[in-house]
PDB file of N, CA and C in Angstrom:
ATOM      1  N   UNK A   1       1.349 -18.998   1.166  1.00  0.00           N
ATOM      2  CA  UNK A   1       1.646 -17.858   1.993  1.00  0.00           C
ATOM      3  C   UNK A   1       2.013 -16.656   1.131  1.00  0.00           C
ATOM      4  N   UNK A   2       1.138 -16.209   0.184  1.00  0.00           N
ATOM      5  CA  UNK A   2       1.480 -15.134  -0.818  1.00  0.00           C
ATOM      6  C   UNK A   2       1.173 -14.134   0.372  1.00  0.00           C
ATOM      7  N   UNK A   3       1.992 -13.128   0.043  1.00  0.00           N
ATOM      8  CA  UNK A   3       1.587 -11.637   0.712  1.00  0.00           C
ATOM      9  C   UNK A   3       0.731 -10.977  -0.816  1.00  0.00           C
ATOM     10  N   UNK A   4      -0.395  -9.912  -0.736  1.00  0.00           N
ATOM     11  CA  UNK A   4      -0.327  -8.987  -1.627  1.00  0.00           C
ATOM     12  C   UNK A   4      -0.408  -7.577  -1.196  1.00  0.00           C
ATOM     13  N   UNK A   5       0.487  -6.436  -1.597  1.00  0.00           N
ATOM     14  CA  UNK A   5       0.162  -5.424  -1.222  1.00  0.00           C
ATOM     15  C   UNK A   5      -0.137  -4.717  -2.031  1.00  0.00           C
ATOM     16  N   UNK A   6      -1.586  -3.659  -1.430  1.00  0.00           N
ATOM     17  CA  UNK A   6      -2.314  -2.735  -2.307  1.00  0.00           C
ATOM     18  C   UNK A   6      -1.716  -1.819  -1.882  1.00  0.00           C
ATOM     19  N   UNK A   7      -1.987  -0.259  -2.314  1.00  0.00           N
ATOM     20  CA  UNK A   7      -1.435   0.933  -2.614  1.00  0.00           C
ATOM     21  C   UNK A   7      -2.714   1.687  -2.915  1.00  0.00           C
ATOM     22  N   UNK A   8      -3.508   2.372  -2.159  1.00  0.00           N
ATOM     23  CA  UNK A   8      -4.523   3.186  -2.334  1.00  0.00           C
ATOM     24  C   UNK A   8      -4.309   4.280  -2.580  1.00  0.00           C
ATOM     25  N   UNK A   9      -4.741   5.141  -3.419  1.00  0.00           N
ATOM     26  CA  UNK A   9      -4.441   6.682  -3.603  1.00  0.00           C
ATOM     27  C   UNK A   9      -5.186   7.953  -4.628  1.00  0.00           C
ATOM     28  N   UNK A  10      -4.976   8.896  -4.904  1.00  0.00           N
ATOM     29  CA  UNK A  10      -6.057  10.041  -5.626  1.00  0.00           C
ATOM     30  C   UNK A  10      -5.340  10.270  -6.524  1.00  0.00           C
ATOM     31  N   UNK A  11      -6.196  10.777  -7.494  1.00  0.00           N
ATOM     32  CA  UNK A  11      -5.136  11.887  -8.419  1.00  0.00           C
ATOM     33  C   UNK A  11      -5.042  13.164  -7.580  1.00  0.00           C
ATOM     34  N   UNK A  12      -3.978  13.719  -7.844  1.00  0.00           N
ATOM     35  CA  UNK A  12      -4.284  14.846  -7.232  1.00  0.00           C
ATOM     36  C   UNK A  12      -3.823  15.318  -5.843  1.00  0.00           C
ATOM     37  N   UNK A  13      -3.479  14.213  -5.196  1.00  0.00           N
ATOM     38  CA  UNK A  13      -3.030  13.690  -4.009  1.00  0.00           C
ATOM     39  C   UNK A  13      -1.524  14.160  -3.513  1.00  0.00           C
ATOM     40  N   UNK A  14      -1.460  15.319  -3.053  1.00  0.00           N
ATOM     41  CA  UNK A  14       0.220  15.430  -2.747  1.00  0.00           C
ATOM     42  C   UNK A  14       0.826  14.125  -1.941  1.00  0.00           C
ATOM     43  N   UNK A  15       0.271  13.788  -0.947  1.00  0.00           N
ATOM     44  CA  UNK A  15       0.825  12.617   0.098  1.00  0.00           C
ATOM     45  C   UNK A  15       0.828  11.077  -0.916  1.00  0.00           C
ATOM     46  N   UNK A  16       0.302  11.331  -1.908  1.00  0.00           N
ATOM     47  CA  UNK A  16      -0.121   9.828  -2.558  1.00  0.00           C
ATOM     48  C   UNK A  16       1.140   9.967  -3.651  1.00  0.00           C
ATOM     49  N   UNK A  17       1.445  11.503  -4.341  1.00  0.00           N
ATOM     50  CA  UNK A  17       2.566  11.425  -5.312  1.00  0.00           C
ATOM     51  C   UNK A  17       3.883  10.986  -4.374  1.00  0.00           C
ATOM     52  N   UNK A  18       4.639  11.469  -3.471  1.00  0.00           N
ATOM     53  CA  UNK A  18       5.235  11.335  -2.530  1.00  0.00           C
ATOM     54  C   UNK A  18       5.304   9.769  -1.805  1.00  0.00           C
ATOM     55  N   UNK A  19       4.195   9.515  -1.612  1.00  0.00           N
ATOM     56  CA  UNK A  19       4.447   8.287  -1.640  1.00  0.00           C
ATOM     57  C   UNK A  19       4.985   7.166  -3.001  1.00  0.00           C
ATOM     58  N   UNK A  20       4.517   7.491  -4.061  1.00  0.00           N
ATOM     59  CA  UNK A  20       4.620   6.664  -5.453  1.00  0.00           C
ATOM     60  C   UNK A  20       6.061   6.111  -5.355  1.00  0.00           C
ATOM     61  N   UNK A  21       7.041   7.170  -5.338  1.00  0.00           N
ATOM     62  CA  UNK A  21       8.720   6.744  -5.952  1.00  0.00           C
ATOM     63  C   UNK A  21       9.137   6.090  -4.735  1.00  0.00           C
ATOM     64  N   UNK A  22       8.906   5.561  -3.265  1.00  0.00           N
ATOM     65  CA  UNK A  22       9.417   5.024  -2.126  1.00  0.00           C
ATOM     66  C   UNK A  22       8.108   3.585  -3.041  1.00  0.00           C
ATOM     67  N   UNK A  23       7.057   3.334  -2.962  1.00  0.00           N
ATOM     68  CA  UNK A  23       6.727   2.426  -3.650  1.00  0.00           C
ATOM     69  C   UNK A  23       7.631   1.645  -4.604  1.00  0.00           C
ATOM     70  N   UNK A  24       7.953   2.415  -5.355  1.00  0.00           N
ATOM     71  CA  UNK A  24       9.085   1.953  -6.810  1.00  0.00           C
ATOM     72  C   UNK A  24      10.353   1.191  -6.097  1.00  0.00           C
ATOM     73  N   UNK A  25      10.843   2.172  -5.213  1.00  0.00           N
ATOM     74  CA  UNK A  25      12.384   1.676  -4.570  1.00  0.00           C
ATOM     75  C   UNK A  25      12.111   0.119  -3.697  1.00  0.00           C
ATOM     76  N   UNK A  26      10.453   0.114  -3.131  1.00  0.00           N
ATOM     77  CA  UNK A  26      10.685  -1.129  -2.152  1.00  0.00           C
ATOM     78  C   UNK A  26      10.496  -2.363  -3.099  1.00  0.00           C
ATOM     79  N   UNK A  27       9.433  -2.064  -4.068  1.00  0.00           N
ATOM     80  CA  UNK A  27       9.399  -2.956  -5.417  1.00  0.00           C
ATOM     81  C   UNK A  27      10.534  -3.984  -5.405  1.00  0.00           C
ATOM     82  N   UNK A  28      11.657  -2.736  -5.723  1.00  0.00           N
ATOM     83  CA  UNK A  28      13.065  -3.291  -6.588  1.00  0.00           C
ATOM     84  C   UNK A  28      13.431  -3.915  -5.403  1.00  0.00           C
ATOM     85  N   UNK A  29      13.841  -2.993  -3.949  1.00  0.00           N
ATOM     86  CA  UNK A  29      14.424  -3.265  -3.131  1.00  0.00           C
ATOM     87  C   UNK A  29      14.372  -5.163  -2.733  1.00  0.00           C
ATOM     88  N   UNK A  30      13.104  -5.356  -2.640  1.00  0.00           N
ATOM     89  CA  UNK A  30      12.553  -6.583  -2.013  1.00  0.00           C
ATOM     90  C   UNK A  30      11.585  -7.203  -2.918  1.00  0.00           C
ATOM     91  N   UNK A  31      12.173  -7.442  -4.596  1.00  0.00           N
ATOM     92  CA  UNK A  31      11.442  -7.808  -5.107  1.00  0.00           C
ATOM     93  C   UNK A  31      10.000  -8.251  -5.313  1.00  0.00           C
ATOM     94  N   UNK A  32       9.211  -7.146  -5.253  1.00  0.00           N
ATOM     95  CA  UNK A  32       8.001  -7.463  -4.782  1.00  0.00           C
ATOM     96  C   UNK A  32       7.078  -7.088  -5.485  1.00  0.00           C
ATOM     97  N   UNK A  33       5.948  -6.619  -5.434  1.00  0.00           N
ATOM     98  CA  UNK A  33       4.603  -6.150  -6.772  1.00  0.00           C
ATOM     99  C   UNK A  33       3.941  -5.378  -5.421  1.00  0.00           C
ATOM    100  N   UNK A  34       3.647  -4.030  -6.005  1.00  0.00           N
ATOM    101  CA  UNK A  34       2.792  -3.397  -5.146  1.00  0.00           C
ATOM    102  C   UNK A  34       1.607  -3.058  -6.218  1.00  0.00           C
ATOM    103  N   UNK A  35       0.463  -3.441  -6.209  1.00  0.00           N
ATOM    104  CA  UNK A  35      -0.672  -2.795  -6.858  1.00  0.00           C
ATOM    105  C   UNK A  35      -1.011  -1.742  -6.535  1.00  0.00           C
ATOM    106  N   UNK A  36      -1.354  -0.373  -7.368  1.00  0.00           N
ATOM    107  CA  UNK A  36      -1.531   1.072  -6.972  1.00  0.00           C
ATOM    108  C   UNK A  36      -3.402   0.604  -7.861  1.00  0.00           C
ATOM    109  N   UNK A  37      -3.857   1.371  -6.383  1.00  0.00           N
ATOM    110  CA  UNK A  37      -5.647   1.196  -6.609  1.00  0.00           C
ATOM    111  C   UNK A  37      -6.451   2.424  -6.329  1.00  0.00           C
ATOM    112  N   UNK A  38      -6.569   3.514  -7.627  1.00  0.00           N
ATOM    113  CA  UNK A  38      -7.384   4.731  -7.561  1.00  0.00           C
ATOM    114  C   UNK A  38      -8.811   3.916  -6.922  1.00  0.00           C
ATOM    115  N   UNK A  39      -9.281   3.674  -5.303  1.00  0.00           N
ATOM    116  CA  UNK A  39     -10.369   3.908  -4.796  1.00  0.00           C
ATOM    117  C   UNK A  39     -11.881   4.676  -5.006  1.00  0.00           C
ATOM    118  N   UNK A  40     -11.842   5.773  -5.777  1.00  0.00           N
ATOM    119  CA  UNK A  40     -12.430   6.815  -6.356  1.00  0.00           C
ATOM    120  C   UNK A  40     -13.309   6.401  -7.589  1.00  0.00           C
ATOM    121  N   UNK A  41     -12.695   5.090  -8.363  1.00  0.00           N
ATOM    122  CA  UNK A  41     -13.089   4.704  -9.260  1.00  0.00           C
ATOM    123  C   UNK A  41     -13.833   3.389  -9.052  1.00  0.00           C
ATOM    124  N   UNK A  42     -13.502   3.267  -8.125  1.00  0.00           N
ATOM    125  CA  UNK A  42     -14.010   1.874  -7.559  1.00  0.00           C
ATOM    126  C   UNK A  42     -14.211   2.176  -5.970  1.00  0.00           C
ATOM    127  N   UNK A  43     -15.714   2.864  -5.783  1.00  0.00           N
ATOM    128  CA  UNK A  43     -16.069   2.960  -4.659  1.00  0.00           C
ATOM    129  C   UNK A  43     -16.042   2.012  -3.535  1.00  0.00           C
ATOM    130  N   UNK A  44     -16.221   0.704  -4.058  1.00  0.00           N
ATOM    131  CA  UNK A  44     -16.175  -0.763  -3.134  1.00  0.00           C
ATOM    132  C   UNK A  44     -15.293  -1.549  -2.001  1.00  0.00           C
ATOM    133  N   UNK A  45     -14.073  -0.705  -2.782  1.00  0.00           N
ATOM    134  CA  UNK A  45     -13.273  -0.530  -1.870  1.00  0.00           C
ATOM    135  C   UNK A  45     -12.667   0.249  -0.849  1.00  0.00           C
ATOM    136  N   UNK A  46     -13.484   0.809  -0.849  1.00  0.00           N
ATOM    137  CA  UNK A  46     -13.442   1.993   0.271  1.00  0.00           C
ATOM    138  C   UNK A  46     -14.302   1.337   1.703  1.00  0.00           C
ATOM    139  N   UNK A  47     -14.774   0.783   1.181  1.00  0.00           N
ATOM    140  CA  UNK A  47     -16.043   0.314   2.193  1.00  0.00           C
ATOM    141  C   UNK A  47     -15.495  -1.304   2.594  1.00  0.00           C
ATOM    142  N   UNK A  48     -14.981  -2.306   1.581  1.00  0.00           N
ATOM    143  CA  UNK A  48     -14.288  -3.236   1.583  1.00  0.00           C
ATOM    144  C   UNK A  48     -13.328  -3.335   2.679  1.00  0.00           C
ATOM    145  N   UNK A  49     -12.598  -2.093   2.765  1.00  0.00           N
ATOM    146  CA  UNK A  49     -10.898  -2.167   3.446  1.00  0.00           C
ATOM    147  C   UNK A  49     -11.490  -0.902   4.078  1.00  0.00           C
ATOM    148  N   UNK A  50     -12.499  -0.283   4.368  1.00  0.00           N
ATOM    149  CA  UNK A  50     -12.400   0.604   5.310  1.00  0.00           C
ATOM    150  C   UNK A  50     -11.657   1.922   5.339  1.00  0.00           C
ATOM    151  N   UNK A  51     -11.401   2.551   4.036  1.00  0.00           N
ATOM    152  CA  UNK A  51     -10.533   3.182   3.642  1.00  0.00           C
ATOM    153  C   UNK A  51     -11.043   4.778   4.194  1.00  0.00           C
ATOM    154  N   UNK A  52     -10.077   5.164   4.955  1.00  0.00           N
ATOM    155  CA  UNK A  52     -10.375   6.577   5.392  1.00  0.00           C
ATOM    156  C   UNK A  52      -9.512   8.139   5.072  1.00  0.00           C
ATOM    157  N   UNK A  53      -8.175   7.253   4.290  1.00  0.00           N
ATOM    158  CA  UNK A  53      -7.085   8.569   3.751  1.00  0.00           C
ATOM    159  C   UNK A  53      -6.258   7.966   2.532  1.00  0.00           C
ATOM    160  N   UNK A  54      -6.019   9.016   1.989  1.00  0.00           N
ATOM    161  CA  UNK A  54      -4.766   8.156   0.851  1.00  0.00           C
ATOM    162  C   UNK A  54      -3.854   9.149   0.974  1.00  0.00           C
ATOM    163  N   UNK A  55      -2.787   8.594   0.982  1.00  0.00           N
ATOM    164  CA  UNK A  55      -2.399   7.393   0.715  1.00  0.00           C
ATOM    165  C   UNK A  55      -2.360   6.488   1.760  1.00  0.00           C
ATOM    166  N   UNK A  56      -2.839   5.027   1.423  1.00  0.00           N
ATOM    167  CA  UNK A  56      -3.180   3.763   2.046  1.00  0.00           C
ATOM    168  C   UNK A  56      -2.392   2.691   1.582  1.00  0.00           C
ATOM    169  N   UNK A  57      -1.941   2.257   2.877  1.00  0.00           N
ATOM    170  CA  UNK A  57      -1.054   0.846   1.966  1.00  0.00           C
ATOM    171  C   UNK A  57      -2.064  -0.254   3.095  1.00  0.00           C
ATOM    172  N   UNK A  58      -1.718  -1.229   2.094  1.00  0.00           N
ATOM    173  CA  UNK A  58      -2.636  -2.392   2.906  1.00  0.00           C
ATOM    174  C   UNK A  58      -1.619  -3.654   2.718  1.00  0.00           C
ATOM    175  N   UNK A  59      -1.313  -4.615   3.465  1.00  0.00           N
ATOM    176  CA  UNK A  59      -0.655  -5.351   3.550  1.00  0.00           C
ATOM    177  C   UNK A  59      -1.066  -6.506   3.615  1.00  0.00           C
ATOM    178  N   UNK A  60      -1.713  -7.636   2.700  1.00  0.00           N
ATOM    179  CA  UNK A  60      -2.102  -8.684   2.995  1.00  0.00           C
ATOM    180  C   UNK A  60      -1.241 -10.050   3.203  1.00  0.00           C
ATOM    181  N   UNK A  61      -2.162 -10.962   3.899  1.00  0.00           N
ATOM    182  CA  UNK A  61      -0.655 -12.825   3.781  1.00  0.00           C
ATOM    183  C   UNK A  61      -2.484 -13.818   4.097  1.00  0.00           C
ATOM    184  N   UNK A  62      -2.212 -14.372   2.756  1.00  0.00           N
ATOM    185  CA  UNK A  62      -3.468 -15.199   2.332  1.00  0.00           C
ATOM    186  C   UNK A  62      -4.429 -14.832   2.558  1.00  0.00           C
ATOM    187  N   UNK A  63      -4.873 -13.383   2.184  1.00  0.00           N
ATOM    188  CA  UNK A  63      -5.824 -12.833   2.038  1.00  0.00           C
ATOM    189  C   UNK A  63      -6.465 -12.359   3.591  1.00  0.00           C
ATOM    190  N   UNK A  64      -5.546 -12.396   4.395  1.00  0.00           N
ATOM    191  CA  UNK A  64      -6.152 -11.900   6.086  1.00  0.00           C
ATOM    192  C   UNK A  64      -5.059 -10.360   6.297  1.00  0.00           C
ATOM    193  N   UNK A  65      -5.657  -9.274   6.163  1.00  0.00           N
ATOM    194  CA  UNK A  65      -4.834  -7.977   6.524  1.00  0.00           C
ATOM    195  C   UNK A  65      -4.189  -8.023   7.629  1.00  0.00           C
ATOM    196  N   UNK A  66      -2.670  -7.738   7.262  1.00  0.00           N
ATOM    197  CA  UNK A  66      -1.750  -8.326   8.799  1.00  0.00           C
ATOM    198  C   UNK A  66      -0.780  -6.851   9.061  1.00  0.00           C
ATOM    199  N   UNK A  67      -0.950  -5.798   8.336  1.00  0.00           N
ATOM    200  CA  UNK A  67      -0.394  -4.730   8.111  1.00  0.00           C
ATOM    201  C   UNK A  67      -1.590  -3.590   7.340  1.00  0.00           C
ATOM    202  N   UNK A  68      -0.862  -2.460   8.284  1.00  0.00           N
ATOM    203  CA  UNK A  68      -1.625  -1.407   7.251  1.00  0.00           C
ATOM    204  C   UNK A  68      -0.873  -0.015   7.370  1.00  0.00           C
ATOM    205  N   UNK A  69      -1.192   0.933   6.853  1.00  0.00           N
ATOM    206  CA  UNK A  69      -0.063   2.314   6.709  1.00  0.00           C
ATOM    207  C   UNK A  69      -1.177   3.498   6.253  1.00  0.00           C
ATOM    208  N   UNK A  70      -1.079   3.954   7.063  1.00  0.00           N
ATOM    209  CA  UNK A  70      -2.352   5.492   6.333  1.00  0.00           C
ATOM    210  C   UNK A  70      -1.619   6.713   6.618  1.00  0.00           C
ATOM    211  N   UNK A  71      -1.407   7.735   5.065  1.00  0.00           N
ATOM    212  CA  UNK A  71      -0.433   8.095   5.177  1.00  0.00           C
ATOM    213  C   UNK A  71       1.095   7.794   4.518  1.00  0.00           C
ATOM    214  N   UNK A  72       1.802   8.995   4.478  1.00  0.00           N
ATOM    215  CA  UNK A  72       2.755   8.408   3.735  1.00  0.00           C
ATOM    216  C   UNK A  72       3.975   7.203   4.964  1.00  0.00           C
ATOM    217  N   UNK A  73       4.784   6.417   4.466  1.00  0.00           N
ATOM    218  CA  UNK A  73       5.530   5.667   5.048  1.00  0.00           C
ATOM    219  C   UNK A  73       6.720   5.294   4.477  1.00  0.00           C
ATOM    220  N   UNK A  74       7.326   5.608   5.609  1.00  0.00           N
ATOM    221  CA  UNK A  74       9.077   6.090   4.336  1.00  0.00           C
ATOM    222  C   UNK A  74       9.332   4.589   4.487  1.00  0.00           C
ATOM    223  N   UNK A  75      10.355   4.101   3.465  1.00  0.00           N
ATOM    224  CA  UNK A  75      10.978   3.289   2.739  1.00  0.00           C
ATOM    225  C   UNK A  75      11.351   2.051   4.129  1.00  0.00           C
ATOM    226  N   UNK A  76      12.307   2.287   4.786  1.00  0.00           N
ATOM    227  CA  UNK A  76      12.940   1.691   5.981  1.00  0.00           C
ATOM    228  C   UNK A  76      11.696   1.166   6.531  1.00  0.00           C
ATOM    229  N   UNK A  77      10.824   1.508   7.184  1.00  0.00           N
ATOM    230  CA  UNK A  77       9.557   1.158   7.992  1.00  0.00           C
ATOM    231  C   UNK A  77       8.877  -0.123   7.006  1.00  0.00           C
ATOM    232  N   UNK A  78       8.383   0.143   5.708  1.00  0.00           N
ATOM    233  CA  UNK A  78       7.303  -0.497   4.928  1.00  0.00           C
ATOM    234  C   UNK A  78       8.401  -1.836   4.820  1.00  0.00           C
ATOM    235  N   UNK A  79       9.891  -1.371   4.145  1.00  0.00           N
ATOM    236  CA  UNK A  79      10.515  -2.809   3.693  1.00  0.00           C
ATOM    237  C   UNK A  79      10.420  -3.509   5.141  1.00  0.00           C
ATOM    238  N   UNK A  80      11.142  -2.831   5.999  1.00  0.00           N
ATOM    239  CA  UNK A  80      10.889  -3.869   7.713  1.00  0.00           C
ATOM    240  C   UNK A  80       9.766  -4.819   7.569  1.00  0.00           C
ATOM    241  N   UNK A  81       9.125  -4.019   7.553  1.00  0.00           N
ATOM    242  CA  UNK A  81       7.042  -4.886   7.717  1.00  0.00           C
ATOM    243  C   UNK A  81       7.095  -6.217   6.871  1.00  0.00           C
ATOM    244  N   UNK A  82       7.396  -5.565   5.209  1.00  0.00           N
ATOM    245  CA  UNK A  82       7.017  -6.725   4.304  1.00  0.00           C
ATOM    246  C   UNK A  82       7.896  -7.984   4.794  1.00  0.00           C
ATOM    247  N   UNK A  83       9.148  -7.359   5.003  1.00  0.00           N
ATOM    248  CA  UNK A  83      10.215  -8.829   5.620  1.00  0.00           C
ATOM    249  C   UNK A  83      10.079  -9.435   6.417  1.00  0.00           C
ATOM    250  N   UNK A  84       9.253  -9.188   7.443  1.00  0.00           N
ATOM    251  CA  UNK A  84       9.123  -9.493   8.785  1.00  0.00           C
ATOM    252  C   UNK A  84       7.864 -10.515   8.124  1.00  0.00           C
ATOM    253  N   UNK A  85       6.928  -9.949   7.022  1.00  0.00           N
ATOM    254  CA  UNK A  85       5.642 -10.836   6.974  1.00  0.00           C
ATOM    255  C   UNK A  85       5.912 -12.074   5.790  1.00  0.00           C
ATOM    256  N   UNK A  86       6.898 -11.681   5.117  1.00  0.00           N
ATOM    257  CA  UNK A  86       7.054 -12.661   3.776  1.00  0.00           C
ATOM    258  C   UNK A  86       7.550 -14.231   4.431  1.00  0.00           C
TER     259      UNK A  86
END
């Protein structure tokens, strides 16, 4: 029952910098690993996960998407989610 969560985003991206440091805090918060995935560089996933804005969080639990976030998503909301799914 691994969760993994991705982190989609641009360079360049005001909503994606803004998002970065609430990333960092839920990390620590809820010991966790968030992978940050420039999309742009890897077109495949855009089309993969359906990706339509960044910043994108994607929330996986054994590889079936059970969460998702488009847009930024403050701290309180995302840790809720992951706890509720871990």
């Amino acid at each position: 029952m691994a969760l993994r969560i991705i982190s989609f985003f641009q360079e360049g991206c005001m909503a994606c910098q803004e998002q970065e440091p609430i990333n960092r805090v839920v990390e620590q918060d809820l010991n966790i690993r968030i992978e940050s995935i420039d999309p742009t560089k890897n077109p495949a996933y855009i089309r993969e996960y359906g990706l339509k804005v960044t910043p994108t969080i994607i929330i996986l639990k054994d590889g079936e998407e059970k969460a998702r976030f488009e847009g930024v998503v403050h701290r309180e909301q995302f840790e809720e989610v992951v706890s509720k799914l871990r």
